[in-house]
PDB file of N, CA and C in Angstrom:
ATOM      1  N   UNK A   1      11.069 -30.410  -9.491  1.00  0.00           N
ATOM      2  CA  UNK A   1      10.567 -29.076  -9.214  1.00  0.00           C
ATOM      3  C   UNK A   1       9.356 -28.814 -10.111  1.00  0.00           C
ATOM      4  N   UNK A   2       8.330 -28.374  -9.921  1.00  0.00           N
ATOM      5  CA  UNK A   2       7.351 -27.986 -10.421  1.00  0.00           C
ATOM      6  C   UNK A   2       7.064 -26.763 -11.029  1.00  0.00           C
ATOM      7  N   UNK A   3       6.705 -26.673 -12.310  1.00  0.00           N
ATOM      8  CA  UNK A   3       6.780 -25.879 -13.413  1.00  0.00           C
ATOM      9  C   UNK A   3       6.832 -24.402 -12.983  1.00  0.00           C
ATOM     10  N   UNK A   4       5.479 -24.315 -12.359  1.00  0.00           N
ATOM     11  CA  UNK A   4       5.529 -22.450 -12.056  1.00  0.00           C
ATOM     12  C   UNK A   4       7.064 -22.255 -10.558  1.00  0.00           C
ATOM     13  N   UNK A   5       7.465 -23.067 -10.223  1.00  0.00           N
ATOM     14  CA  UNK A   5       8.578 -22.822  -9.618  1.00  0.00           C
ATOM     15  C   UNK A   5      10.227 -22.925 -10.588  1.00  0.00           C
ATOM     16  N   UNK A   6      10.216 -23.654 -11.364  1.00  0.00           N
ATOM     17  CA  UNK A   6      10.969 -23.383 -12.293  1.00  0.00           C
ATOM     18  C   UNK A   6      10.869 -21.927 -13.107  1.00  0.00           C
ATOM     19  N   UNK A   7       9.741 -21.467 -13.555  1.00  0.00           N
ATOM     20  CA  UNK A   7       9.075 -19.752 -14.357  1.00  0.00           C
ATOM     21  C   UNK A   7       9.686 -18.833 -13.010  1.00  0.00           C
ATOM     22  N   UNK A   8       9.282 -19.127 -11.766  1.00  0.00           N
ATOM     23  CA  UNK A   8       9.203 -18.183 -10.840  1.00  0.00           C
ATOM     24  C   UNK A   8      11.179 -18.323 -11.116  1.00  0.00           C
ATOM     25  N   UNK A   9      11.949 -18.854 -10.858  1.00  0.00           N
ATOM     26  CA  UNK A   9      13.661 -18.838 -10.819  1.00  0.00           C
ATOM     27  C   UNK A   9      13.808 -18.402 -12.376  1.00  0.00           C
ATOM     28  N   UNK A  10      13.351 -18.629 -13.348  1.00  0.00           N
ATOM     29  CA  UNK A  10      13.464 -18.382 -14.863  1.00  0.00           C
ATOM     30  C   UNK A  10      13.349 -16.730 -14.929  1.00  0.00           C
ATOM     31  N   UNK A  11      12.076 -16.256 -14.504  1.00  0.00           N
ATOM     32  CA  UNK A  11      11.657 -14.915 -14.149  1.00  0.00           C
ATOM     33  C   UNK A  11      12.805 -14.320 -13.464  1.00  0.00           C
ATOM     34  N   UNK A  12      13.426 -14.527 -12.257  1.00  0.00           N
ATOM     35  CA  UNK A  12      14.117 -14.070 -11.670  1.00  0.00           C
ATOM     36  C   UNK A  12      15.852 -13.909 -12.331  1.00  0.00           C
ATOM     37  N   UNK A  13      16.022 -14.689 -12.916  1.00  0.00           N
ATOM     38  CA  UNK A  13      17.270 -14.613 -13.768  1.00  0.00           C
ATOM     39  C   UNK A  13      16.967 -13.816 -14.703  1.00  0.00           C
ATOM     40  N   UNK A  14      15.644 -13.416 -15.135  1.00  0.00           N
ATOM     41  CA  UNK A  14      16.142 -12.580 -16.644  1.00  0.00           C
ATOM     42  C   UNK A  14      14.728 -11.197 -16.237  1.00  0.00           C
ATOM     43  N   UNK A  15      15.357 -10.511 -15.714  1.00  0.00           N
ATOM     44  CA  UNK A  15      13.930  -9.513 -15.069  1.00  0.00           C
ATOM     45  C   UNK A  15      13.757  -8.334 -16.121  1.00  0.00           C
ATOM     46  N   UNK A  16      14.484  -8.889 -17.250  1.00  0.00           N
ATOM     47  CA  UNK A  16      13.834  -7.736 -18.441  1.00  0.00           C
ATOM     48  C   UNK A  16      12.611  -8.129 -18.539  1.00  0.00           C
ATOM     49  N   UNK A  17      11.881  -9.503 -18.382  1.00  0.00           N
ATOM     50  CA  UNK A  17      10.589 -10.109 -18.364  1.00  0.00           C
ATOM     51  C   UNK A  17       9.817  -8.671 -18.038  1.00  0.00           C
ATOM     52  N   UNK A  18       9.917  -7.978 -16.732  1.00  0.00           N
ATOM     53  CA  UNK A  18       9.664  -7.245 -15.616  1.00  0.00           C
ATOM     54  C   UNK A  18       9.096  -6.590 -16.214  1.00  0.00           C
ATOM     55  N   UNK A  19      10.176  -5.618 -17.401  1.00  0.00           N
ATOM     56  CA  UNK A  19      10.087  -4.372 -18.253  1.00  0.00           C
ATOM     57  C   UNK A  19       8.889  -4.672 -18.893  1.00  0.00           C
ATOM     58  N   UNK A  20       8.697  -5.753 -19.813  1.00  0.00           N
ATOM     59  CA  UNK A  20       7.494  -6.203 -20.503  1.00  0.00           C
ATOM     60  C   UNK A  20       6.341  -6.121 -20.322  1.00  0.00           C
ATOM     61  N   UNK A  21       6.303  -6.515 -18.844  1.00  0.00           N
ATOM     62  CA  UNK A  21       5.017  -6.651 -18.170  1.00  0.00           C
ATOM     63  C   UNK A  21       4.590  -5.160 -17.685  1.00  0.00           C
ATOM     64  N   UNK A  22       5.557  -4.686 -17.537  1.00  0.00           N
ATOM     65  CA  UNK A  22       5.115  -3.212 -16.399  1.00  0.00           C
ATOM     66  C   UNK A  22       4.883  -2.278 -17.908  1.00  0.00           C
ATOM     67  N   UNK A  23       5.402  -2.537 -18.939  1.00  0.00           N
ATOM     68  CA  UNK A  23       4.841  -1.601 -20.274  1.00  0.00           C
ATOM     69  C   UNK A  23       4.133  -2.123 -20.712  1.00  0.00           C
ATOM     70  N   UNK A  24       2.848  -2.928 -20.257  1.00  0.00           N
ATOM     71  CA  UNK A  24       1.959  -3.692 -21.184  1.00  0.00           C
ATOM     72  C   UNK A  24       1.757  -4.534 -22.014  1.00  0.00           C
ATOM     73  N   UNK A  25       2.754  -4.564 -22.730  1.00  0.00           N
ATOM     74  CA  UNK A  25       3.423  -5.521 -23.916  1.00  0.00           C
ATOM     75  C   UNK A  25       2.974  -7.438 -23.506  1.00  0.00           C
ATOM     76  N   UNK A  26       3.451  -7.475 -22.645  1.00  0.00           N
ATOM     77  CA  UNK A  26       2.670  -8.705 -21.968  1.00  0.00           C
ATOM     78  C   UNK A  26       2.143  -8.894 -20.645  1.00  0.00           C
ATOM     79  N   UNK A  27       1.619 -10.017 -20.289  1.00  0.00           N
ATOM     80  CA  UNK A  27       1.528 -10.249 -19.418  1.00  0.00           C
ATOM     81  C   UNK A  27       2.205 -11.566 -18.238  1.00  0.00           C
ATOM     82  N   UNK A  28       2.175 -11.416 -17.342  1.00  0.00           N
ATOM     83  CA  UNK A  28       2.449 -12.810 -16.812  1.00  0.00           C
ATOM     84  C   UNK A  28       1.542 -14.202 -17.370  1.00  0.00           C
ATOM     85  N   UNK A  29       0.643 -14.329 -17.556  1.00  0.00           N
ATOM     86  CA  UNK A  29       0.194 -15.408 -17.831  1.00  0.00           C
ATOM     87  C   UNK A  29       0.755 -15.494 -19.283  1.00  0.00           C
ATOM     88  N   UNK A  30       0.622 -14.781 -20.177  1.00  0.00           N
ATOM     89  CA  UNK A  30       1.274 -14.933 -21.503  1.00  0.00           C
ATOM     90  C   UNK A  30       2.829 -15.462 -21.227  1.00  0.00           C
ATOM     91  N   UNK A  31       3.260 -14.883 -20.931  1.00  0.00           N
ATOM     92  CA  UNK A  31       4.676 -15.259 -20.403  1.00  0.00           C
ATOM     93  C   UNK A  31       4.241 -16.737 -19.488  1.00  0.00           C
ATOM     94  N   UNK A  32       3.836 -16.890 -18.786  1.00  0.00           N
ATOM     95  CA  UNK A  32       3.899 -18.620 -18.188  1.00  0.00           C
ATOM     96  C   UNK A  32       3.397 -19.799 -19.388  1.00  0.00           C
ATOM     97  N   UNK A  33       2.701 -18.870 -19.992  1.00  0.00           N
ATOM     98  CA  UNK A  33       2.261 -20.037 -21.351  1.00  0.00           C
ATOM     99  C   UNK A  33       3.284 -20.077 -22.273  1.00  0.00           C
ATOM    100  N   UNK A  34       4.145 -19.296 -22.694  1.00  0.00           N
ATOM    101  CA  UNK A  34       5.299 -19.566 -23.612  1.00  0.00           C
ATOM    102  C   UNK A  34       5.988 -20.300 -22.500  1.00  0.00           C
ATOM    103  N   UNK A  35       6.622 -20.066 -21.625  1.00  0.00           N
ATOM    104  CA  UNK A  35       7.570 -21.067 -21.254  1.00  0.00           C
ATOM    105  C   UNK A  35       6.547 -22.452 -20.829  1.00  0.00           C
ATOM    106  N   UNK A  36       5.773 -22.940 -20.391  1.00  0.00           N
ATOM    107  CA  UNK A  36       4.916 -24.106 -20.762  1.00  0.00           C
ATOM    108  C   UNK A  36       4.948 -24.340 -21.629  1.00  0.00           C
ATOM    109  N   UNK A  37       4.940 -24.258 -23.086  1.00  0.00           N
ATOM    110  CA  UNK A  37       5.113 -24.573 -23.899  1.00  0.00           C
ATOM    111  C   UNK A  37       6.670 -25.314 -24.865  1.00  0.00           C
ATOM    112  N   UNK A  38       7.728 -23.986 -24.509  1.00  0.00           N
ATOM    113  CA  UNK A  38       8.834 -24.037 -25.000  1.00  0.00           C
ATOM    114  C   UNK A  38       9.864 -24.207 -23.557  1.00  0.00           C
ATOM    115  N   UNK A  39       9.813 -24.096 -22.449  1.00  0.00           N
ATOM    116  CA  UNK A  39      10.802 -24.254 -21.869  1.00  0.00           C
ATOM    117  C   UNK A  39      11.909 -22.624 -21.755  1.00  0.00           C
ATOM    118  N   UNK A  40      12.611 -22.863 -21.733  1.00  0.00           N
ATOM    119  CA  UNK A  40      13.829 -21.960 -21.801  1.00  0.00           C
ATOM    120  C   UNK A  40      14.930 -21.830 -23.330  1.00  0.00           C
ATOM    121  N   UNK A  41      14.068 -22.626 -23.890  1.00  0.00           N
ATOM    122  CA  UNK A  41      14.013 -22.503 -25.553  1.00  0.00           C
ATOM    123  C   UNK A  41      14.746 -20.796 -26.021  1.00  0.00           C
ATOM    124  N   UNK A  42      15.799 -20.643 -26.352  1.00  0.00           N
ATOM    125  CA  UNK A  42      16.333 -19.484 -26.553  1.00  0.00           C
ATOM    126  C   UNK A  42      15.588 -18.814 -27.699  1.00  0.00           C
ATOM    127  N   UNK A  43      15.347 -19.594 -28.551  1.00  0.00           N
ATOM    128  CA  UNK A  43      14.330 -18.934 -29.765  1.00  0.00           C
ATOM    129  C   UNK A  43      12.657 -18.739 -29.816  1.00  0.00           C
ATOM    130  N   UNK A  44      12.323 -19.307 -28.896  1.00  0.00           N
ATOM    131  CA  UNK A  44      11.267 -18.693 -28.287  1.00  0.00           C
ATOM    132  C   UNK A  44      11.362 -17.787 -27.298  1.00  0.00           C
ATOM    133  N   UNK A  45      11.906 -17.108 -26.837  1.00  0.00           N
ATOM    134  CA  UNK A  45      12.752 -16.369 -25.945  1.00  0.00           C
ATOM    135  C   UNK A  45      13.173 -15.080 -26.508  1.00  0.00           C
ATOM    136  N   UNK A  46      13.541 -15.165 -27.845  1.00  0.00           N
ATOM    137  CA  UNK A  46      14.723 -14.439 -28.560  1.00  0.00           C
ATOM    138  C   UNK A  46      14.091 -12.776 -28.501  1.00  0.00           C
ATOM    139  N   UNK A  47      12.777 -12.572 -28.728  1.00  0.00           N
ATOM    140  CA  UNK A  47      11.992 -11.507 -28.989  1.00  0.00           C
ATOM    141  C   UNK A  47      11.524 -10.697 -27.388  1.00  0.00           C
ATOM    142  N   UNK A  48      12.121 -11.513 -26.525  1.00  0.00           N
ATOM    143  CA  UNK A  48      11.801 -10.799 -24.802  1.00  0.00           C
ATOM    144  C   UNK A  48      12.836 -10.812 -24.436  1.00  0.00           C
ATOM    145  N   UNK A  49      14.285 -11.652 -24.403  1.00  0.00           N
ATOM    146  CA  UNK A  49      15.297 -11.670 -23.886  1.00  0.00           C
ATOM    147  C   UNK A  49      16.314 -10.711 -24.213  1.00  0.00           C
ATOM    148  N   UNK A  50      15.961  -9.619 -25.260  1.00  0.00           N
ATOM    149  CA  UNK A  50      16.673  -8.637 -25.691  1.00  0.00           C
ATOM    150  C   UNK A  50      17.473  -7.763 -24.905  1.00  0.00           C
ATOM    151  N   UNK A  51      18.633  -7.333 -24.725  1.00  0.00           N
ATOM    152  CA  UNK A  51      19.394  -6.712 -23.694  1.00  0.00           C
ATOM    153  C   UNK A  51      18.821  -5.199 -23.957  1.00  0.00           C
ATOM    154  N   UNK A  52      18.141  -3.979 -23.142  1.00  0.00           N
ATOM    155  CA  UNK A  52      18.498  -2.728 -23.873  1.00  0.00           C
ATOM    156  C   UNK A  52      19.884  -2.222 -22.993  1.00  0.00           C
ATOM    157  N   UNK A  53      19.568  -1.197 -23.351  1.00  0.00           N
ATOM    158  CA  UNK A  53      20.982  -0.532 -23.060  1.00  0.00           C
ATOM    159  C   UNK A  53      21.179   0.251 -21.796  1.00  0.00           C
ATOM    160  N   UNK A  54      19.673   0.545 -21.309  1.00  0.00           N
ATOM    161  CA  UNK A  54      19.479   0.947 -19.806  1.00  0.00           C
ATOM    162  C   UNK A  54      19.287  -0.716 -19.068  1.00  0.00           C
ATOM    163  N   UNK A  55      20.295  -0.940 -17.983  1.00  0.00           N
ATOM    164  CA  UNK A  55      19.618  -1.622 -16.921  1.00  0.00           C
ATOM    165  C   UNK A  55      18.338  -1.748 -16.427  1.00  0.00           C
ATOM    166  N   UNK A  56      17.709  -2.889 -16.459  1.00  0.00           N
ATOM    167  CA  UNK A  56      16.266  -3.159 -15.862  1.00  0.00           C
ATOM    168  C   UNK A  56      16.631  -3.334 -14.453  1.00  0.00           C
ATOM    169  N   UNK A  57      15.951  -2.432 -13.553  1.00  0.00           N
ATOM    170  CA  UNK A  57      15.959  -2.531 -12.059  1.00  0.00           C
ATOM    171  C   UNK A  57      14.924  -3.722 -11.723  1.00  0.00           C
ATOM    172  N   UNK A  58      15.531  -4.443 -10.882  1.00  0.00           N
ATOM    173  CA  UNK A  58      14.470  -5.755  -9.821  1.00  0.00           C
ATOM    174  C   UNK A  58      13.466  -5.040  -9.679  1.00  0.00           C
ATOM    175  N   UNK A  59      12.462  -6.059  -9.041  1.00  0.00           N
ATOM    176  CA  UNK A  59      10.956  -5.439  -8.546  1.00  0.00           C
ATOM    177  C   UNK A  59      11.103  -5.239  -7.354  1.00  0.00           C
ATOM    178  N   UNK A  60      12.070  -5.630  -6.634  1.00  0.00           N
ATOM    179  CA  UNK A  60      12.716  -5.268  -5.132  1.00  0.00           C
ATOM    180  C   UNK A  60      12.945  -4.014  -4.973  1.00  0.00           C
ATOM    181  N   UNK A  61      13.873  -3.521  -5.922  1.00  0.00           N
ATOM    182  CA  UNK A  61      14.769  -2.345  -5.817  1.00  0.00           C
ATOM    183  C   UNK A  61      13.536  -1.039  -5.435  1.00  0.00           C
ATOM    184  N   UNK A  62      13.960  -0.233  -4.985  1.00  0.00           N
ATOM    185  CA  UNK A  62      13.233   0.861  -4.061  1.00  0.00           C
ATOM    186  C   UNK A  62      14.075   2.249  -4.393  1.00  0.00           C
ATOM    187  N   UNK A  63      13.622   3.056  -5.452  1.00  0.00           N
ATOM    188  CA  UNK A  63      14.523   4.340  -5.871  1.00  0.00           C
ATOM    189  C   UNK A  63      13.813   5.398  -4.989  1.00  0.00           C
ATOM    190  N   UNK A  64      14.466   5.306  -3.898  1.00  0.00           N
ATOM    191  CA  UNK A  64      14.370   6.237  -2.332  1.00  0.00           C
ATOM    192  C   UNK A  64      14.182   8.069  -2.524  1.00  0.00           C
ATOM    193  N   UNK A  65      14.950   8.137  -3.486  1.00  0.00           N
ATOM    194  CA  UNK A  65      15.581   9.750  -3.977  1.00  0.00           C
ATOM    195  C   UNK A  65      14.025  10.051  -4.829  1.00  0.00           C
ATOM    196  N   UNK A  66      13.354   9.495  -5.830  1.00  0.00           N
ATOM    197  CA  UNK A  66      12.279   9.575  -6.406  1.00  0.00           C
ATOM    198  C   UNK A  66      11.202   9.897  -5.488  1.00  0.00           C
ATOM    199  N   UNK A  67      11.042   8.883  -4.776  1.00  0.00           N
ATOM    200  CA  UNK A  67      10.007   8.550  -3.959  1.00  0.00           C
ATOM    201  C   UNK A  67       9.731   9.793  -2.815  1.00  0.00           C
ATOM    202  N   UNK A  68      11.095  10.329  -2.309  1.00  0.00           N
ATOM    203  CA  UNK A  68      11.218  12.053  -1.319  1.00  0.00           C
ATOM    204  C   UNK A  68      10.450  12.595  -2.359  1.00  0.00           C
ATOM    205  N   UNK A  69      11.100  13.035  -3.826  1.00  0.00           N
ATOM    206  CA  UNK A  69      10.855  13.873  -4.452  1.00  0.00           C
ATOM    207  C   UNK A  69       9.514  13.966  -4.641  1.00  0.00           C
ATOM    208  N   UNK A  70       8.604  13.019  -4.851  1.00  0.00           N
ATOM    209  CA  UNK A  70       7.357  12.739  -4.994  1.00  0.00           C
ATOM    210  C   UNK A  70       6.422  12.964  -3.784  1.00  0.00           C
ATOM    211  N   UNK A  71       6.891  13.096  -2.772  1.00  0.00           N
ATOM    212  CA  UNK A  71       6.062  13.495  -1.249  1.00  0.00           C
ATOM    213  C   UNK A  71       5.697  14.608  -1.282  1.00  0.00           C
ATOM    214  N   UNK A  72       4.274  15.209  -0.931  1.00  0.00           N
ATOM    215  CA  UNK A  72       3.557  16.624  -1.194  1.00  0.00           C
ATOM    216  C   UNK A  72       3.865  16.701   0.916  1.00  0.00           C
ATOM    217  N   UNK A  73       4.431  17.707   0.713  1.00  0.00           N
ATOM    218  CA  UNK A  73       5.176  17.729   2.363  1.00  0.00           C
ATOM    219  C   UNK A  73       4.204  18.427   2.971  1.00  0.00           C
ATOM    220  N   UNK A  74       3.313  19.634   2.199  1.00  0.00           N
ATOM    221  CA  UNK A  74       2.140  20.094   2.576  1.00  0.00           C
ATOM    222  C   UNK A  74       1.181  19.658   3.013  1.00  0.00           C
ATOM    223  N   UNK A  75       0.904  18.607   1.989  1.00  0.00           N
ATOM    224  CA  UNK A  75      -0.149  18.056   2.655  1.00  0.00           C
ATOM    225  C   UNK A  75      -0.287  16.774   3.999  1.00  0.00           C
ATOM    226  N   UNK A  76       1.147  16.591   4.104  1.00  0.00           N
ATOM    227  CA  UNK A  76       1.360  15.379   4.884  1.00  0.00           C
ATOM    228  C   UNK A  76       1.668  16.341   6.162  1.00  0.00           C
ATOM    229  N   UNK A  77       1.892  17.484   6.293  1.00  0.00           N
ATOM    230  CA  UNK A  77       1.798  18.669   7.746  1.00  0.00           C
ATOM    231  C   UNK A  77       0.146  18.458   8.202  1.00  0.00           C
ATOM    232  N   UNK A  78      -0.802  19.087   6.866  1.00  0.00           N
ATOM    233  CA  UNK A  78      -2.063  19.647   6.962  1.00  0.00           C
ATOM    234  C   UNK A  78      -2.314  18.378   7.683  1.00  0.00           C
ATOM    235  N   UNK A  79      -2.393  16.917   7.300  1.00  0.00           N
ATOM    236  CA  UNK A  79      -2.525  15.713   7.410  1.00  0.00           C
ATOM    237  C   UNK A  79      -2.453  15.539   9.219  1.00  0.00           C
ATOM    238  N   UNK A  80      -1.137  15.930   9.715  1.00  0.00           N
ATOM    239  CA  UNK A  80      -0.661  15.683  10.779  1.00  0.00           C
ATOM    240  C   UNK A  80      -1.408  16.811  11.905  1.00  0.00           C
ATOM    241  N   UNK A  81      -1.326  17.862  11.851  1.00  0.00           N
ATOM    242  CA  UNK A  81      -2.559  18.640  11.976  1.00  0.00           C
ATOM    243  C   UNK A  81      -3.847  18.387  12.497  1.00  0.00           C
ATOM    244  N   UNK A  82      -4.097  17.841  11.385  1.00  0.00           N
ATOM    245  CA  UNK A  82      -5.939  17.348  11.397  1.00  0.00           C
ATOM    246  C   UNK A  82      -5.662  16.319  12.749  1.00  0.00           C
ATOM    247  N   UNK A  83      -4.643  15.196  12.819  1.00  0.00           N
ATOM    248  CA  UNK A  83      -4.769  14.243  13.209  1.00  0.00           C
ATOM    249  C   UNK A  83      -4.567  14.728  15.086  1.00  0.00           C
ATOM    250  N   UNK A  84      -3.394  15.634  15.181  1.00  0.00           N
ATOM    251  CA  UNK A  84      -3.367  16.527  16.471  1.00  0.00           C
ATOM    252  C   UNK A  84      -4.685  17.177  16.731  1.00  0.00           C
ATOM    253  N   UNK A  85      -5.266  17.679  16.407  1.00  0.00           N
ATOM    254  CA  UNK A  85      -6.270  18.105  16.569  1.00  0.00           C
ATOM    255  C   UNK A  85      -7.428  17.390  16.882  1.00  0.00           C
ATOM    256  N   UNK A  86      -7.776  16.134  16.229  1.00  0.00           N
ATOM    257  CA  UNK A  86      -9.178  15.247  16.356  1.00  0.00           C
ATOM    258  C   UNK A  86      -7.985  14.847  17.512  1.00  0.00           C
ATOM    259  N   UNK A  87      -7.094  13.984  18.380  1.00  0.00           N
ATOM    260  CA  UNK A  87      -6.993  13.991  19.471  1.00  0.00           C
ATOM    261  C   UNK A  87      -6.873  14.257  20.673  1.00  0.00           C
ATOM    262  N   UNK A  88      -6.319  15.790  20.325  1.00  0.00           N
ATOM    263  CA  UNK A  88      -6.823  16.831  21.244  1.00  0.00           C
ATOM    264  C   UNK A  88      -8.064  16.809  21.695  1.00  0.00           C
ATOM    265  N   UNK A  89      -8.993  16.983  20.645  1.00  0.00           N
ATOM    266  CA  UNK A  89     -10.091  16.834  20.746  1.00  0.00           C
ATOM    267  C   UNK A  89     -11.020  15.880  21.906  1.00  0.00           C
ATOM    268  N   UNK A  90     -10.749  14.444  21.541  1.00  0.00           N
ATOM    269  CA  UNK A  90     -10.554  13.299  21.881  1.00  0.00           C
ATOM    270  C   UNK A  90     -10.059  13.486  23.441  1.00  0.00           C
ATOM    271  N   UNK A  91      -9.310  13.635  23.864  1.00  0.00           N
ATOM    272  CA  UNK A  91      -8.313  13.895  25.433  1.00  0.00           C
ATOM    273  C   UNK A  91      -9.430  14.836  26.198  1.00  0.00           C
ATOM    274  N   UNK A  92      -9.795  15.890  25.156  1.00  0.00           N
ATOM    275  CA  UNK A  92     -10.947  16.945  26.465  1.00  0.00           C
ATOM    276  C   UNK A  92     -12.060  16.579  26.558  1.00  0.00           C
ATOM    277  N   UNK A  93     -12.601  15.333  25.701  1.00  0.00           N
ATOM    278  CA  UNK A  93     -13.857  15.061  25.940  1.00  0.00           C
ATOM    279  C   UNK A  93     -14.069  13.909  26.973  1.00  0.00           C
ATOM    280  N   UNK A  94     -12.587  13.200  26.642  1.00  0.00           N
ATOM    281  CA  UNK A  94     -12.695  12.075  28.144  1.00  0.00           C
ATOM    282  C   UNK A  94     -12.004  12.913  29.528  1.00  0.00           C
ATOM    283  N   UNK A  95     -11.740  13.905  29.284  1.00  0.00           N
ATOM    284  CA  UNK A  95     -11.199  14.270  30.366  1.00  0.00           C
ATOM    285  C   UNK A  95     -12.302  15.040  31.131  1.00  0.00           C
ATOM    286  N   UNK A  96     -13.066  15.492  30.273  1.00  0.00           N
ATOM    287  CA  UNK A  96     -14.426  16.339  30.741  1.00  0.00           C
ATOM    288  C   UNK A  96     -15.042  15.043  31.495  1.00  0.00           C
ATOM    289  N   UNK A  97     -15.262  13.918  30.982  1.00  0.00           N
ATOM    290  CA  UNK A  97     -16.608  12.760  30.957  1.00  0.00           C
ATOM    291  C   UNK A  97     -15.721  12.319  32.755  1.00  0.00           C
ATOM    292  N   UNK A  98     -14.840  12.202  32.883  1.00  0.00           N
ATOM    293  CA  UNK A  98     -14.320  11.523  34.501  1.00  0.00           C
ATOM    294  C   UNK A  98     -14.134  12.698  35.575  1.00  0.00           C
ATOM    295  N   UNK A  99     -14.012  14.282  35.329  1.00  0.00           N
ATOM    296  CA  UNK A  99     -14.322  14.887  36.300  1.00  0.00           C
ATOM    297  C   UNK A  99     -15.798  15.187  36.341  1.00  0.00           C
ATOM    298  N   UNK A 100     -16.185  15.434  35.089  1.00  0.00           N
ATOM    299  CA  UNK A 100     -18.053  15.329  35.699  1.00  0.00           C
ATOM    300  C   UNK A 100     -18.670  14.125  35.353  1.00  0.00           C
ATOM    301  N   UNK A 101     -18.390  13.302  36.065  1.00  0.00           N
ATOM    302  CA  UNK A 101     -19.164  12.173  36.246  1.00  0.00           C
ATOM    303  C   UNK A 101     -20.947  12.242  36.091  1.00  0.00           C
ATOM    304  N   UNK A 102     -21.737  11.485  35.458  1.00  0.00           N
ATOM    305  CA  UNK A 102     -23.132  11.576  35.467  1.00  0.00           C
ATOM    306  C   UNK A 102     -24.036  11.554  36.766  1.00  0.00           C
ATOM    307  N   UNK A 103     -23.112  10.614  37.694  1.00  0.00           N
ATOM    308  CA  UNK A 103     -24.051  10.702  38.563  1.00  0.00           C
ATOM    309  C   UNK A 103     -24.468  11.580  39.573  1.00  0.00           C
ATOM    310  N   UNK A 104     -23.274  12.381  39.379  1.00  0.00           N
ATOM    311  CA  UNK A 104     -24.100  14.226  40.085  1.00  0.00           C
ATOM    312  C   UNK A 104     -25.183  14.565  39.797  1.00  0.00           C
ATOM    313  N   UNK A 105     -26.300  13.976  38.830  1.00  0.00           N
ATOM    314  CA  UNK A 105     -27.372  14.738  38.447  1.00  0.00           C
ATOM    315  C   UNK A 105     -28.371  13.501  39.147  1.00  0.00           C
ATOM    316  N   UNK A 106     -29.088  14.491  39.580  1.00  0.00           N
ATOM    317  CA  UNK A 106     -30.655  13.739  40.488  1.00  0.00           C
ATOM    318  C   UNK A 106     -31.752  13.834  40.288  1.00  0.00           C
ATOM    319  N   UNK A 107     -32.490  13.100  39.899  1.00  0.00           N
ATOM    320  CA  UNK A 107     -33.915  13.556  39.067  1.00  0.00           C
ATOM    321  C   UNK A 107     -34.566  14.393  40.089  1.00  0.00           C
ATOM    322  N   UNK A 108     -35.424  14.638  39.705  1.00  0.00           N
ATOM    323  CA  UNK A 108     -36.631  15.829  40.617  1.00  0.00           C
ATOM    324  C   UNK A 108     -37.580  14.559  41.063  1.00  0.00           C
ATOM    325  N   UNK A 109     -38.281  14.048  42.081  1.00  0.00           N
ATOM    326  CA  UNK A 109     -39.473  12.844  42.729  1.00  0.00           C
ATOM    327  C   UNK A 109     -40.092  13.729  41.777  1.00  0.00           C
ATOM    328  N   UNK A 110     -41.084  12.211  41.587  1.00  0.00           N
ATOM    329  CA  UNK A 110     -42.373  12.564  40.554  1.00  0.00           C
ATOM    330  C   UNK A 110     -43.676  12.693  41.534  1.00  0.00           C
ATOM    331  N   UNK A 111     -43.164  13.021  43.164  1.00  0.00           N
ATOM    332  CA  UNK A 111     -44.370  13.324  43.836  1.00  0.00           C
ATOM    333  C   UNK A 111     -44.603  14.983  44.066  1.00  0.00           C
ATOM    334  N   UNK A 112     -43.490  15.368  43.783  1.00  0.00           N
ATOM    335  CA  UNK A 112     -42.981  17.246  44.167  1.00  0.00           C
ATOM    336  C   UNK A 112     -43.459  17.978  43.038  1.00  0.00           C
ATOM    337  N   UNK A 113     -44.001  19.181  43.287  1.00  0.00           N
ATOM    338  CA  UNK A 113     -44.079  19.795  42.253  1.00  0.00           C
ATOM    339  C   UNK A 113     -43.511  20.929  42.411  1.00  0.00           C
ATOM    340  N   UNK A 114     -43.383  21.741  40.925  1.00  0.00           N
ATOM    341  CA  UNK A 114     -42.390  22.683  41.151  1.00  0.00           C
ATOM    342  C   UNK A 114     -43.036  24.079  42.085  1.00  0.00           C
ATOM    343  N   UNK A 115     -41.963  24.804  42.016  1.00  0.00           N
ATOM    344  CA  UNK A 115     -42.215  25.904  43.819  1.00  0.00           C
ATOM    345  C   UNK A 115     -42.316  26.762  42.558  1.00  0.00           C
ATOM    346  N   UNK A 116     -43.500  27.977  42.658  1.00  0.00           N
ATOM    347  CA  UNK A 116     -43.851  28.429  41.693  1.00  0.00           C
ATOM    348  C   UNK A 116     -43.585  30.154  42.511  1.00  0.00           C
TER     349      UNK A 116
END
């Protein structure tokens, strides 16, 4: 198996990694260079592998209840709105363009002149 596929299953078993990365503290490439280096070496490890005391959620996981709470419902109406409207819009202008067709209009001969 090849190294960054070994990190990628390594990563996945210990997703406090996760926490690290998403607070700045490191990065992924920092993190792929220690384990290139050391492996799964517990003492190189010892200073990221720390348990806290809140659960680290996967990068999968999806907190649904947050995410409602966070929706501006106002503006996603105003949003819907706008969007009824520019197609409304849209519907009377093709609906205008096939009952009056262009070719009802007939130029004036450029031999006639106008009746005064």
């Amino acid at each position: 198996m090849e190294t960054k596929e070994k990190f990628k299953d390594f990563v996945k078993s210990n997703p406090i990694l996760l926490k690290h990365v998403k607070d700045g503290k490191m990065t992924w490439q920092q993190f792929y260079e220690i384990y290139d280096l050391y492996g799964e070496d517990k003492e190189a490890w010892k200073d990221y592998l720390v348990k806290d005391s809140a659960p680290v959620k996967a990068a999968t996981t999806f907190d649904l209840a947050s995410f409602i709470k966070g929706l501006d419902l106002d503006g996603i109406q105003n949003g819907v709105t706008s969007l009824q409207r520019v197609l409304s819009l849209l519907q009377d202008m093709s609906s205008n363009k096939q009952t009056n067709p262009t070719s009802t209009y007939k130029p004036r001969p450029i031999y006639k002149h106008f009746d005064d």
